[in-house]
Structure formats: C-alpha cells, structure tokens
C-alpha atoms as a PDB file:
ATOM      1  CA  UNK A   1      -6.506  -0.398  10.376  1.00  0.00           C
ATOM      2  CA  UNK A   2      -5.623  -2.425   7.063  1.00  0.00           C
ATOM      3  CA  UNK A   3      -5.657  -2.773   3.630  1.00  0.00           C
ATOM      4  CA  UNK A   4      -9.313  -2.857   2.048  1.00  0.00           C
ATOM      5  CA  UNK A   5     -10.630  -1.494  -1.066  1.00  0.00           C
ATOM      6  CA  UNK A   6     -10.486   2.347  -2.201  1.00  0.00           C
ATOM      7  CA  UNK A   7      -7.882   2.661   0.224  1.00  0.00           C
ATOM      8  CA  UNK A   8      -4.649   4.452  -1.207  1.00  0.00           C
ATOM      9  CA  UNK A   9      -1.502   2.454  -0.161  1.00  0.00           C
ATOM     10  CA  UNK A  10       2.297   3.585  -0.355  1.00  0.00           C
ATOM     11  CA  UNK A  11       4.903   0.828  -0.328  1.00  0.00           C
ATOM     12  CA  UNK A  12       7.443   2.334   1.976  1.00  0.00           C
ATOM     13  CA  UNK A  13      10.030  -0.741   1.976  1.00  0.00           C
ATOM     14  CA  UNK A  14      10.175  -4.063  -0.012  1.00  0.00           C
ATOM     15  CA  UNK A  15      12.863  -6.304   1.671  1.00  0.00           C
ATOM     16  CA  UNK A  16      12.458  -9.464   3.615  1.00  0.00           C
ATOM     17  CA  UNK A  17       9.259  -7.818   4.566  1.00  0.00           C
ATOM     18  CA  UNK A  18       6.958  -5.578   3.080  1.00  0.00           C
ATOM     19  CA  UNK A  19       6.103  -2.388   4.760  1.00  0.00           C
ATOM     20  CA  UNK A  20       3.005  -0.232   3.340  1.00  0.00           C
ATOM     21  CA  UNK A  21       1.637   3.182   4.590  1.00  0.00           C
ATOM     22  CA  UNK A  22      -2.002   3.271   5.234  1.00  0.00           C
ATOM     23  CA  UNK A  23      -4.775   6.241   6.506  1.00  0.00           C
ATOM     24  CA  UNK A  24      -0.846   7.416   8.467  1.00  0.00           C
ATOM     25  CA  UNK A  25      -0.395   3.889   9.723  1.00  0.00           C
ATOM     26  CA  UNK A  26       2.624   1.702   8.764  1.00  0.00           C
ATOM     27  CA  UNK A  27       1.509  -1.955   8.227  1.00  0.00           C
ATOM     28  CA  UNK A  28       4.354  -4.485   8.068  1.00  0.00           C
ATOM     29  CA  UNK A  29       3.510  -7.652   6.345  1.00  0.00           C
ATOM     30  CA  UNK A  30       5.721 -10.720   5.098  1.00  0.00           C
ATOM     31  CA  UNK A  31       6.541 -11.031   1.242  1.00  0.00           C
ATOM     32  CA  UNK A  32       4.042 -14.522   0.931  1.00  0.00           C
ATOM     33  CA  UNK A  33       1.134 -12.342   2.312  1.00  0.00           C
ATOM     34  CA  UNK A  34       2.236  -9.338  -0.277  1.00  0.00           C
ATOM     35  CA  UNK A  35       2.152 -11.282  -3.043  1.00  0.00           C
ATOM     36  CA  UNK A  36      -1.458 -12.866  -2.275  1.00  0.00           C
ATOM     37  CA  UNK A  37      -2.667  -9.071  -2.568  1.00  0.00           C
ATOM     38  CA  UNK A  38      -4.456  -7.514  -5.556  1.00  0.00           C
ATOM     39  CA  UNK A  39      -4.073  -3.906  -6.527  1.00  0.00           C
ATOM     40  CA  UNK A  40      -4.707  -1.492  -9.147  1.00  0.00           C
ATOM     41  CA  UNK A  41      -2.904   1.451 -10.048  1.00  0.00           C
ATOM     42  CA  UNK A  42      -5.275   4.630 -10.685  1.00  0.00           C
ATOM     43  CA  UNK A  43      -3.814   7.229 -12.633  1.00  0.00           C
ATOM     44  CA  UNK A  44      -2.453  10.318 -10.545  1.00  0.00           C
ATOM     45  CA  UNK A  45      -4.807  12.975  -9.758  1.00  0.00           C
ATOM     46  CA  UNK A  46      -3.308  16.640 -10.509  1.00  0.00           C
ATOM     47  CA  UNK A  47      -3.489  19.102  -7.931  1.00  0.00           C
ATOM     48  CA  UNK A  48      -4.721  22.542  -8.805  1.00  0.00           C
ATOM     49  CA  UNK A  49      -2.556  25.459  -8.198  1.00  0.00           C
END
C-alpha cells in the first residue's frame, strides 16, 4: 500500500492533512510530506459507451 509510480491517486481532502485514495485504500499524509511529492496529470481516458 502507497504511492509509487503509474499508480492513479485521488486527493480526497486537503486540510491540515492530506488524504489520497489509492488501489481502494485511503492514505493520510501531513501537508510537508505532500508537498515533497511529484505528480503528473495524464489526460482523462474516455469511456466507451
């Protein structure tokens, strides 16, 4: 469980703390270790109907 690369992340709550959904796991982490993290944005993948 945790962040690592090609994982998809969804940033549930940014307070005090920041609290990211990961693989159906919520990982709480403070704002200083947050802001040491790298990410890129991929563009949004369309579903097909």
């Amino acid at each position: 469980m945790g962040l690592c690369e090609d994982r998809q992340v969804k940033m549930v709550s940014r307070q005090a703390n920041v609290i990211c959904q990961v693989c159906n796991v919520r990982l709480g982490i403070s704002s200083e270790m947050a802001a040491s993290i790298w990410v890129e944005l991929l563009p949004q993948v369309k579903k097909a109907a």
